[in-house]
C-alpha atoms as a PDB file:
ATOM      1  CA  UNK A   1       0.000   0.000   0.000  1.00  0.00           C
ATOM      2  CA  UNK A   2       1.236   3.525  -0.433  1.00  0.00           C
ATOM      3  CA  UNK A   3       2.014   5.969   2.063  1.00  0.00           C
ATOM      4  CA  UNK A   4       1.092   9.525   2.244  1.00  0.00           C
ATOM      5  CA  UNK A   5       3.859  11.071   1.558  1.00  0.00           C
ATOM      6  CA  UNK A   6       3.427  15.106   3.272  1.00  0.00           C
ATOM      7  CA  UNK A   7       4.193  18.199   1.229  1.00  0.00           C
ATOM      8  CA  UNK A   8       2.616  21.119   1.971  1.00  0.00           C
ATOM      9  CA  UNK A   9       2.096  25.063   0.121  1.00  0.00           C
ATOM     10  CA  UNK A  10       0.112  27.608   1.907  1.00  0.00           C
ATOM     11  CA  UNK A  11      -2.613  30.184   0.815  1.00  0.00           C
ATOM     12  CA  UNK A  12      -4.241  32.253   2.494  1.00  0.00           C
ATOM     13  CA  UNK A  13      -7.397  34.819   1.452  1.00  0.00           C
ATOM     14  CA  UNK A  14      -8.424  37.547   3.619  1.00  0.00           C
ATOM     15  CA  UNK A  15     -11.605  38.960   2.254  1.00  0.00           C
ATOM     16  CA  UNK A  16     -14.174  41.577   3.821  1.00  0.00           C
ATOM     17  CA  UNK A  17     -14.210  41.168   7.369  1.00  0.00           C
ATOM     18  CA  UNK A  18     -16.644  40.759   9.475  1.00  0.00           C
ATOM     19  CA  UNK A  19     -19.925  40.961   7.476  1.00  0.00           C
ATOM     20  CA  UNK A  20     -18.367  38.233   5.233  1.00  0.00           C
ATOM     21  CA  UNK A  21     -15.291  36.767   6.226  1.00  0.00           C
ATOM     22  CA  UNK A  22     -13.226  33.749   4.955  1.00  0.00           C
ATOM     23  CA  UNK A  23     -10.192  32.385   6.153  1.00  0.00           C
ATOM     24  CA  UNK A  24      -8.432  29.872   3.752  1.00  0.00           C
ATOM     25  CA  UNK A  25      -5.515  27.640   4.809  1.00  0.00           C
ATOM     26  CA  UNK A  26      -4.702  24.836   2.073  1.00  0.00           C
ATOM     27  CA  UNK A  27      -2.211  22.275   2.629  1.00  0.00           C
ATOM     28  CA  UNK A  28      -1.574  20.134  -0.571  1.00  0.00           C
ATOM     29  CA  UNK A  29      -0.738  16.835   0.799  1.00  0.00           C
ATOM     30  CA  UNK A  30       0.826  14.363  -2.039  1.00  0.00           C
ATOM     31  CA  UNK A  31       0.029  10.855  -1.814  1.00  0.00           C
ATOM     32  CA  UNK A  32      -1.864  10.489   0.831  1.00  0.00           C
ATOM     33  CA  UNK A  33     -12.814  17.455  10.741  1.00  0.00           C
ATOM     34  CA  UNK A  34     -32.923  22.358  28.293  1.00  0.00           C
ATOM     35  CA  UNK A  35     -35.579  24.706  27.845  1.00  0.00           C
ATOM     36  CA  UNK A  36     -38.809  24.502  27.045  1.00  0.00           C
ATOM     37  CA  UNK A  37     -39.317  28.245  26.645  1.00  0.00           C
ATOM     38  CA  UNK A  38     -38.146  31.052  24.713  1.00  0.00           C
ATOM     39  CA  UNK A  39     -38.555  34.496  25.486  1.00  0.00           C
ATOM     40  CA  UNK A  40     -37.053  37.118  22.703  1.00  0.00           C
ATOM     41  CA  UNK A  41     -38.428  40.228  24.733  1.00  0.00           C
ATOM     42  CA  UNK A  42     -41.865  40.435  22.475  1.00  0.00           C
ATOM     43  CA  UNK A  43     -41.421  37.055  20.970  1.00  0.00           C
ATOM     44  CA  UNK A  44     -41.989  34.213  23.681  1.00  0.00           C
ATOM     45  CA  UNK A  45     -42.896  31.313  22.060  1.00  0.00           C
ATOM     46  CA  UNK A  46     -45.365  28.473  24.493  1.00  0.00           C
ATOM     47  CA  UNK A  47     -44.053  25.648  26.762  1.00  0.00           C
ATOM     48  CA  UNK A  48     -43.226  22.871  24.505  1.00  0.00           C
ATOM     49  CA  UNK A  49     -44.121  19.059  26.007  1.00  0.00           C
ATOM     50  CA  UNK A  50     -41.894  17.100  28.251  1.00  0.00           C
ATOM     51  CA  UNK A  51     -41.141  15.182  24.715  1.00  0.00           C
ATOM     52  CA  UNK A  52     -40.533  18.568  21.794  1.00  0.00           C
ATOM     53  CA  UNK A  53     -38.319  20.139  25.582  1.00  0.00           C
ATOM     54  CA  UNK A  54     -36.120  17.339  25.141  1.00  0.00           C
ATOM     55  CA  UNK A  55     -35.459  16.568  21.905  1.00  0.00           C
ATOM     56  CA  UNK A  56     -34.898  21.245  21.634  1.00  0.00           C
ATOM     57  CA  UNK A  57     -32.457  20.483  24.582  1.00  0.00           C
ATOM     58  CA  UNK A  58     -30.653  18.291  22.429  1.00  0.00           C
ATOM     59  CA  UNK A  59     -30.646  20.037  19.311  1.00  0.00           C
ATOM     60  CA  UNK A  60     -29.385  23.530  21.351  1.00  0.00           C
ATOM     61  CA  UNK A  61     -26.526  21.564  22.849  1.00  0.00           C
ATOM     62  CA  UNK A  62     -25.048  19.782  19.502  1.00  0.00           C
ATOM     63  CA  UNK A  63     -24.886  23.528  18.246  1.00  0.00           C
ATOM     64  CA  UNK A  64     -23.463  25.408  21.269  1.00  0.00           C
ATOM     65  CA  UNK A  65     -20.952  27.856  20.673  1.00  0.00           C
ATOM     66  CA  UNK A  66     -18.448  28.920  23.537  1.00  0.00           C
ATOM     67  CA  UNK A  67     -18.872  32.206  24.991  1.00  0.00           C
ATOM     68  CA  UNK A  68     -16.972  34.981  23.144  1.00  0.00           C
ATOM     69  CA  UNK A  69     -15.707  38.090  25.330  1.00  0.00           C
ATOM     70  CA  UNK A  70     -17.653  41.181  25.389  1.00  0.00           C
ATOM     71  CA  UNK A  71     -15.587  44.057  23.280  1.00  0.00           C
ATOM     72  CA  UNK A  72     -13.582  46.296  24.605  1.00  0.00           C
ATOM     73  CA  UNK A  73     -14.634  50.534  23.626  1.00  0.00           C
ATOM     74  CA  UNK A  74     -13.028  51.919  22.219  1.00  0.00           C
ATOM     75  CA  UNK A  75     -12.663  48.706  19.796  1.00  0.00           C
ATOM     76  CA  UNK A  76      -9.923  48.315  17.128  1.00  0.00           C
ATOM     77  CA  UNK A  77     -10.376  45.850  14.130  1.00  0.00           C
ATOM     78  CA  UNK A  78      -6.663  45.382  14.567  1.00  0.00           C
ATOM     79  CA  UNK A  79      -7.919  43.291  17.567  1.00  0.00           C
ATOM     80  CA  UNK A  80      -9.205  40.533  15.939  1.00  0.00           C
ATOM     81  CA  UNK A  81      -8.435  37.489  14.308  1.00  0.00           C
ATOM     82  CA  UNK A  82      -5.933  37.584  11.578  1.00  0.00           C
ATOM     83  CA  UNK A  83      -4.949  35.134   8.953  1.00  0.00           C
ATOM     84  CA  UNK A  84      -2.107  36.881   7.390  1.00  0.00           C
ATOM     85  CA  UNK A  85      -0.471  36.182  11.010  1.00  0.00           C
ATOM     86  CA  UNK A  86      -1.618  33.421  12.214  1.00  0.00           C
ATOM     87  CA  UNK A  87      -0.077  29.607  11.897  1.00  0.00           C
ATOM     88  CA  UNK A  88      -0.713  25.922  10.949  1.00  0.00           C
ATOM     89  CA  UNK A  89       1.358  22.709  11.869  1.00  0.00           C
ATOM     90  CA  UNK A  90       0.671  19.318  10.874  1.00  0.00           C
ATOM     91  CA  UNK A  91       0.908  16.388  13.713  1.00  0.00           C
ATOM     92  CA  UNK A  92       3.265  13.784  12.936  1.00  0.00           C
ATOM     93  CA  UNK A  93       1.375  10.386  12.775  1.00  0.00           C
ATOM     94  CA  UNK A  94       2.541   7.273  14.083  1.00  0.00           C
ATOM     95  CA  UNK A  95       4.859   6.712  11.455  1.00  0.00           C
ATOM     96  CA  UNK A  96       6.665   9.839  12.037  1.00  0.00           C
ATOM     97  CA  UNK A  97       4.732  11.778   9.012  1.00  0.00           C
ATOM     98  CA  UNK A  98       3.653   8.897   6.714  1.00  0.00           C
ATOM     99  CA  UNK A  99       0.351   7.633   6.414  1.00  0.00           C
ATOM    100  CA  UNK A 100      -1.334   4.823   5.406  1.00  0.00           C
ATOM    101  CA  UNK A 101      -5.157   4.721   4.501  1.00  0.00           C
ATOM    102  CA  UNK A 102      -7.920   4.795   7.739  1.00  0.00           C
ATOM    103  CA  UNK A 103      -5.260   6.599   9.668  1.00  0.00           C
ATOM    104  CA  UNK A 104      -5.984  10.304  11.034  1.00  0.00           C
ATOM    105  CA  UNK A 105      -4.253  13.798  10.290  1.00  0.00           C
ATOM    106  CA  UNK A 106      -4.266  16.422  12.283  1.00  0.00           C
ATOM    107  CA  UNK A 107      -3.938  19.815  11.680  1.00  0.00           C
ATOM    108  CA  UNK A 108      -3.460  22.512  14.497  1.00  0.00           C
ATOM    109  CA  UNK A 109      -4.156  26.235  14.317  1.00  0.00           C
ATOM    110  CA  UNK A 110      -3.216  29.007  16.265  1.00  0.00           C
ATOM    111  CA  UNK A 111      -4.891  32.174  15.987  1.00  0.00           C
ATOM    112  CA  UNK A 112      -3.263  36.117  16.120  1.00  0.00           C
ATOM    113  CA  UNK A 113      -4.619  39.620  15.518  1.00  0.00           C
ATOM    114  CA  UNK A 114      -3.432  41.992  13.127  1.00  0.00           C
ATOM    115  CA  UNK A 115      -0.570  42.917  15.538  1.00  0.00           C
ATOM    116  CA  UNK A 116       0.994  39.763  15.759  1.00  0.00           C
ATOM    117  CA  UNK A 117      -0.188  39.306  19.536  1.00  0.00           C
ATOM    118  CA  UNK A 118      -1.891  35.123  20.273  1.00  0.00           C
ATOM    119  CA  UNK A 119      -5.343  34.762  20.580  1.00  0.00           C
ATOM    120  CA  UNK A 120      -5.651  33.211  23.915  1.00  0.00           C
ATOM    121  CA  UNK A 121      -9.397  32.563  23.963  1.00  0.00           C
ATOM    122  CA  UNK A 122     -11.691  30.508  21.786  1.00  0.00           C
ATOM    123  CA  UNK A 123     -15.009  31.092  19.256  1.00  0.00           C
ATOM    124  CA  UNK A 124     -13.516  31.687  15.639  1.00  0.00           C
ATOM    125  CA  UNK A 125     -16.176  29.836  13.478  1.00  0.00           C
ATOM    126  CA  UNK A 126     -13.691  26.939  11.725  1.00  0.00           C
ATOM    127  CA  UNK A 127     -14.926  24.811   9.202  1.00  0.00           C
ATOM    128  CA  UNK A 128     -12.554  22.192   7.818  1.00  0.00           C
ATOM    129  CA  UNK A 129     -12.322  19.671   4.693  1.00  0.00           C
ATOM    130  CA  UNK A 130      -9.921  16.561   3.036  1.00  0.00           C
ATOM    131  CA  UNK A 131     -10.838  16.445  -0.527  1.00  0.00           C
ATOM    132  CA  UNK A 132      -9.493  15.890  -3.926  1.00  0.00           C
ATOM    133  CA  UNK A 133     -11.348  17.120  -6.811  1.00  0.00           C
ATOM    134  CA  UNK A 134      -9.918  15.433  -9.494  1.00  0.00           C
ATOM    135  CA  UNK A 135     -11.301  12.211  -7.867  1.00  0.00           C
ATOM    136  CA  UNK A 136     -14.676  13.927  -6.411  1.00  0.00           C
ATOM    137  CA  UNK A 137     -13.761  12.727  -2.654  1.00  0.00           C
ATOM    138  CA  UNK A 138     -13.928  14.646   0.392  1.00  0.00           C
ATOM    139  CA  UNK A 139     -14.514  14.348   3.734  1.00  0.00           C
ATOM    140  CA  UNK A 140     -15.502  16.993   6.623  1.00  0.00           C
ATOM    141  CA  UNK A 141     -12.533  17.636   9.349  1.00  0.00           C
ATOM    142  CA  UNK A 142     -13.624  17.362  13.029  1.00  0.00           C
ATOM    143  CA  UNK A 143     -12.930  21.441  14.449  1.00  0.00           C
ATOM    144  CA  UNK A 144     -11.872  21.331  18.277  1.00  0.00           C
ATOM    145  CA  UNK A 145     -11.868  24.729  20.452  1.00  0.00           C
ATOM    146  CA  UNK A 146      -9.393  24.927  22.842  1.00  0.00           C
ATOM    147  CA  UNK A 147     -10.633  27.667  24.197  1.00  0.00           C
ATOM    148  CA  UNK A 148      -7.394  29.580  24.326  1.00  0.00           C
ATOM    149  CA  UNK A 149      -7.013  30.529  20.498  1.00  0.00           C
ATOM    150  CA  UNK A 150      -5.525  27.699  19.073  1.00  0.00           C
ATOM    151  CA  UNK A 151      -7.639  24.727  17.327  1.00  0.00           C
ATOM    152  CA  UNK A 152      -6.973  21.264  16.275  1.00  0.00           C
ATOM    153  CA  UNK A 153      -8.676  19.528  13.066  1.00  0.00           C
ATOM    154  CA  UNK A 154      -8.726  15.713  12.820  1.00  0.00           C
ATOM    155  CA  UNK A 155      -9.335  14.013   8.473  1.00  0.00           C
ATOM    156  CA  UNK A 156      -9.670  10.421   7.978  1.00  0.00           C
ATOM    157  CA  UNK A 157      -7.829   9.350   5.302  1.00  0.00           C
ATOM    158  CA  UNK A 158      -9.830   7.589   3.353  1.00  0.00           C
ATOM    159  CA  UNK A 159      -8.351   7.439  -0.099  1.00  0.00           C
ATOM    160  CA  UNK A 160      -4.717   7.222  -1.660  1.00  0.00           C
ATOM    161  CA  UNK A 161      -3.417   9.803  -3.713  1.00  0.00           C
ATOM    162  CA  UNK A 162      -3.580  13.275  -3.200  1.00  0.00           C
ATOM    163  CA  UNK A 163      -5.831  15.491  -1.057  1.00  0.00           C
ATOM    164  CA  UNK A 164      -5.677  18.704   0.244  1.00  0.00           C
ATOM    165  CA  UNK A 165      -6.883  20.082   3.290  1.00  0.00           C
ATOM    166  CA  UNK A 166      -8.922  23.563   3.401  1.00  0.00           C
ATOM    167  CA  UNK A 167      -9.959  25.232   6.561  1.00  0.00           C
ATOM    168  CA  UNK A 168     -12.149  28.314   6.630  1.00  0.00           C
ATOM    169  CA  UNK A 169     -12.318  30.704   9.006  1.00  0.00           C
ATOM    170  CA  UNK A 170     -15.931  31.943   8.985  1.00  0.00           C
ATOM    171  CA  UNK A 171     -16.434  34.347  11.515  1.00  0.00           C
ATOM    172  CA  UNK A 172     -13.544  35.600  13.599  1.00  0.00           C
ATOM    173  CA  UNK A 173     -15.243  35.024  17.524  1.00  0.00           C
ATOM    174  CA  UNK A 174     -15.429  39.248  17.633  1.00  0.00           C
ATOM    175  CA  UNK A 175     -17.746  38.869  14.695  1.00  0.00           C
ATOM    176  CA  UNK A 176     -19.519  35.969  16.770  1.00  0.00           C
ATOM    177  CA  UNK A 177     -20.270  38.472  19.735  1.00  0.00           C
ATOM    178  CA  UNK A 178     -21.257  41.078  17.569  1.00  0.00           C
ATOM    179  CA  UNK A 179     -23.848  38.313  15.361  1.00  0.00           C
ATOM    180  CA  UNK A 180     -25.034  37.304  19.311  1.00  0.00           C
ATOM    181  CA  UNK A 181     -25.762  40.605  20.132  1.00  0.00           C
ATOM    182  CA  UNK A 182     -28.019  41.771  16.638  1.00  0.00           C
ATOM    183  CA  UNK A 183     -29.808  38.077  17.391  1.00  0.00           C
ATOM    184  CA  UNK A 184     -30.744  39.044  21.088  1.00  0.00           C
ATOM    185  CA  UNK A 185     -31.717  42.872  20.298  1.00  0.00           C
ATOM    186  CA  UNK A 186     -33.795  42.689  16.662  1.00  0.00           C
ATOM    187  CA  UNK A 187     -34.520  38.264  16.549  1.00  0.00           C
ATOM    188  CA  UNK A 188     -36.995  39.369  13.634  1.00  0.00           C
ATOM    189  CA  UNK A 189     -34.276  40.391  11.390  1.00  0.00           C
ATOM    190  CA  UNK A 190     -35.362  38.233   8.727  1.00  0.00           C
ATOM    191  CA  UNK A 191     -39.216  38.766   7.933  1.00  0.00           C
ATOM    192  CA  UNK A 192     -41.423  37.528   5.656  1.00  0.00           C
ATOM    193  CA  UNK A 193     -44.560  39.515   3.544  1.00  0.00           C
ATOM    194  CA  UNK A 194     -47.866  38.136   2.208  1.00  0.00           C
ATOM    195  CA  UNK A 195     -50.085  38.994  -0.543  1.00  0.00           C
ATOM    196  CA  UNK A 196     -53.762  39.700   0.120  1.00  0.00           C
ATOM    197  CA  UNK A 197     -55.967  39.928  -3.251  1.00  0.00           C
ATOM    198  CA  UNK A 198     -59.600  40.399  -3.564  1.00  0.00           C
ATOM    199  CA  UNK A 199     -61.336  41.535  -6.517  1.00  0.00           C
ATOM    200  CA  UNK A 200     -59.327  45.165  -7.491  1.00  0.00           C
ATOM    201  CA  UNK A 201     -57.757  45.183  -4.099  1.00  0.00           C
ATOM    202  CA  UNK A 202     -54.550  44.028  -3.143  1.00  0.00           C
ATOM    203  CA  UNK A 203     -52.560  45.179  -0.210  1.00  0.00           C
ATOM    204  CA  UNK A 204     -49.276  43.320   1.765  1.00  0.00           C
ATOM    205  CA  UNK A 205     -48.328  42.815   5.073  1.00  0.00           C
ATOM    206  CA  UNK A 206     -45.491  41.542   7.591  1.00  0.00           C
ATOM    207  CA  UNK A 207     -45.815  37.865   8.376  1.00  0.00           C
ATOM    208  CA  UNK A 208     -43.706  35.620  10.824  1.00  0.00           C
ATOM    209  CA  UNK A 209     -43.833  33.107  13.461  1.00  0.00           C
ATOM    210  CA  UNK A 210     -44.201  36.313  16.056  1.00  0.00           C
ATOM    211  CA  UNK A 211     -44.907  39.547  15.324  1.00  0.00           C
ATOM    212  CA  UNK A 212     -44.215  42.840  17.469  1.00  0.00           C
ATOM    213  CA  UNK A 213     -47.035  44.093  19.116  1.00  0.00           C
ATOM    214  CA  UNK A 214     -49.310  47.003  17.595  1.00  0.00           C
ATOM    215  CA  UNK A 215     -52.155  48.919  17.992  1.00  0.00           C
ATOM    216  CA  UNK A 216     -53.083  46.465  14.100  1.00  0.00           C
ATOM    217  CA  UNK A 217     -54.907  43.398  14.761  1.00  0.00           C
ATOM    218  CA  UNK A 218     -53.077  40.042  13.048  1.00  0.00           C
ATOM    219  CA  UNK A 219     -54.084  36.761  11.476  1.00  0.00           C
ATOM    220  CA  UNK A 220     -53.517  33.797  12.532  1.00  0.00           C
ATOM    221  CA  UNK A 221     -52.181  30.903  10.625  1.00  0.00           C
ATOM    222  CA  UNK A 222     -51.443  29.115  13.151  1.00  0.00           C
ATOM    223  CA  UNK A 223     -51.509  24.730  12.015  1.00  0.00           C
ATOM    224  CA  UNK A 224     -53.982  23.486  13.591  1.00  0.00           C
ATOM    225  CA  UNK A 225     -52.057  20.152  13.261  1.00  0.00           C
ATOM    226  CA  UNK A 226     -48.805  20.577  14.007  1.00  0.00           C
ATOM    227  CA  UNK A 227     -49.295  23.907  16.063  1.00  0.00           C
ATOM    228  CA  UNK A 228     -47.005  25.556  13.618  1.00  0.00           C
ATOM    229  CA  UNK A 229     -47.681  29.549  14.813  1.00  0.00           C
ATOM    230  CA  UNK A 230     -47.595  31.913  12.077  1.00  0.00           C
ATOM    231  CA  UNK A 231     -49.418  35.642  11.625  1.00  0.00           C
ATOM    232  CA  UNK A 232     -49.384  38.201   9.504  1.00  0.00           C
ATOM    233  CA  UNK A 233     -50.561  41.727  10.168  1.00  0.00           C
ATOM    234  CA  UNK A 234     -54.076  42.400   8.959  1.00  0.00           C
ATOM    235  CA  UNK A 235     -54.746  44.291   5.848  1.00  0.00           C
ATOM    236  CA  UNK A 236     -56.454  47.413   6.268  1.00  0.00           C
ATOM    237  CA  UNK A 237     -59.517  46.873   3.977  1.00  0.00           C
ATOM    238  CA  UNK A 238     -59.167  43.044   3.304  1.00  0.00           C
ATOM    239  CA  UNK A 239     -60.020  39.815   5.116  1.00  0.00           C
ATOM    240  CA  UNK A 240     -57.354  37.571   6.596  1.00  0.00           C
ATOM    241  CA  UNK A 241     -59.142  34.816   4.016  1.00  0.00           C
ATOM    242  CA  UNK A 242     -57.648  37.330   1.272  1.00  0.00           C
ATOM    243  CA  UNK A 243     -53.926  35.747   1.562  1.00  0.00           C
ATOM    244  CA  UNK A 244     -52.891  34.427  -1.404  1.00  0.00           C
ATOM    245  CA  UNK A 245     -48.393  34.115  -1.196  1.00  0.00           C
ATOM    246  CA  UNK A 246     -46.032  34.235   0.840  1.00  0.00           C
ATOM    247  CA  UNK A 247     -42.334  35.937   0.446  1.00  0.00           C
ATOM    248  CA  UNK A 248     -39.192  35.740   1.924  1.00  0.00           C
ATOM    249  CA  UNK A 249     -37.099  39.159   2.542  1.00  0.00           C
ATOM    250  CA  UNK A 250     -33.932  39.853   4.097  1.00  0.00           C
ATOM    251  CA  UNK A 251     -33.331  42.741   6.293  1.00  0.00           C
ATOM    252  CA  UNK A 252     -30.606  41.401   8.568  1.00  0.00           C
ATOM    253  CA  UNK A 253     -27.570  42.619   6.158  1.00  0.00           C
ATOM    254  CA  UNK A 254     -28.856  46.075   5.858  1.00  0.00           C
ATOM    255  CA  UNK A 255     -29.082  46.682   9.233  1.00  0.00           C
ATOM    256  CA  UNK A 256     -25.933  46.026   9.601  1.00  0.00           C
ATOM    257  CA  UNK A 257     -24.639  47.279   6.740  1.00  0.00           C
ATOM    258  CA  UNK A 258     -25.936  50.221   7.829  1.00  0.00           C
ATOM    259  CA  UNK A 259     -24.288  50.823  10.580  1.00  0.00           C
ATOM    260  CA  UNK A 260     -21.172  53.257  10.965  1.00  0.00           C
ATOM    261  CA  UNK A 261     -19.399  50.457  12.675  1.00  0.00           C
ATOM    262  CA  UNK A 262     -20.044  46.147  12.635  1.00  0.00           C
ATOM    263  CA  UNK A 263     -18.050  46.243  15.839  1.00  0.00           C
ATOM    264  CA  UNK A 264     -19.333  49.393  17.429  1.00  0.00           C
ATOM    265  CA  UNK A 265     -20.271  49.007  21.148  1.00  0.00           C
ATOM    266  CA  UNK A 266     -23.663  49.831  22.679  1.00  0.00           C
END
């Protein structure tokens, strides 16, 4: 059987920060990652049952993130995570950096700012790949937070030949307290609107799973069924029977487009 034989060539993309950020290391490897309510200030949703409680306790664990540090004000971009600056190594295997297929590789990363000063806590948004194009095969790399700004990401190796390994920062963890924050203070970022025809008329309103409360009375479309809540806000002149589409708008990246700063602090 072959071995994987390691060379490696680094990349790496910076590209706009913050609102949109990617983080690209690749490594060219040749011949070889409970509750049962919730209360969004105007939005609180009903009890779920002993049963939905558990299996949202579940979900909400498998996609925990580790708490990122509030930011510092006056804040400086300089502060964050940087991939011009920061640094990969591989782990030698068991054989002392060969590899045989169904054996493991993994990848650390360590994590520095603009100024060349270590991370030294956790919640960069990693994702990680092994794949070779040429022979459509890939597999996802397992991402481990160390909570201290460094992170390790484990491949199987499931195929000889060559691979390469890409991992992508997503969101430096400044970006991740900034994203918690704009979740906890406007949770109806993206909305939805609905089309209400009769006869000449036609008029549209807001519709989600919770609305913020007005002086205008809503519709319920709540499933009977599944107990599914959705509402709209009722047209002024037309019955909540008028409905007749749904559509999906986006307001979450003009808010914070619109911002003077992403990373301003309230």
């Amino acid at each position: 059987m072959i071995l994987y034989k390691i060379t490696l060539q680094v990349t790496m993309l910076l590209l706009n920060l913050f609102v949109n950020t990617f983080f690209i290391i690749i490594l060219y490897i040749f011949y070889v990652s409970p509750v049962s309510y919730m209360d969004h200030g105007f939005c609180n949703f009903l009890p779920l049952s002993p049963k939905d409680a558990l299996e949202e306790e579940y979900i909400l664990k498998s996609i925990a993130w580790p708490e990122t540090p509030p930011l510092p004000s006056p804040f400086s971009q300089n502060k964050t995570s940087d991939p011009a600056h920061s640094i990969f190594t591989i782990v030698s295997g068991r054989g002392g950096g060969q590899w045989h297929v169904g054996d493991k590789l993994e990848v650390m990363v360590k994590m520095y700012d603009s100024q060349r000063n270590p991370k030294k806590y956790g919640g960069d948004v990693l994702l990680a790949r092994l794949h070779n194009p040429a022979l459509g095969a890939g597999v996802a790399g397992q991402v481990k937070d160390h909570l201290n700004g460094s992170y390790s990401a484990v491949f199987s190796l499931l195929w000889e030949g060559s691979a390469q390994v890409e991992v992508t920062l997503v969101h430096p963890s400044e970006a991740v307290t900034v994203l918690r924050r704009l979740t906890r203070e406007q949770p109806d970022r993206i909305y939805f609107k609905s089309q209400f025809h009769s006869g000449s008329a036609t008029e549209i309103t807001t519709c989600n799973v919770c609305l913020r409360p007005t002086q205008r009375p809503m519709c319920n479309y709540t499933d009977l069924h599944t107990g599914d809540l959705w509402f709209c806000y009722k047209p002024k002149k037309l019955s909540c029977d008028a409905r007749i589409k749904c559509k999906r708008l986006f307001s979450y990246l003009t808010e914070i487009c619109t911002r003077c700063s992403l990373l301003s602090v309230p």
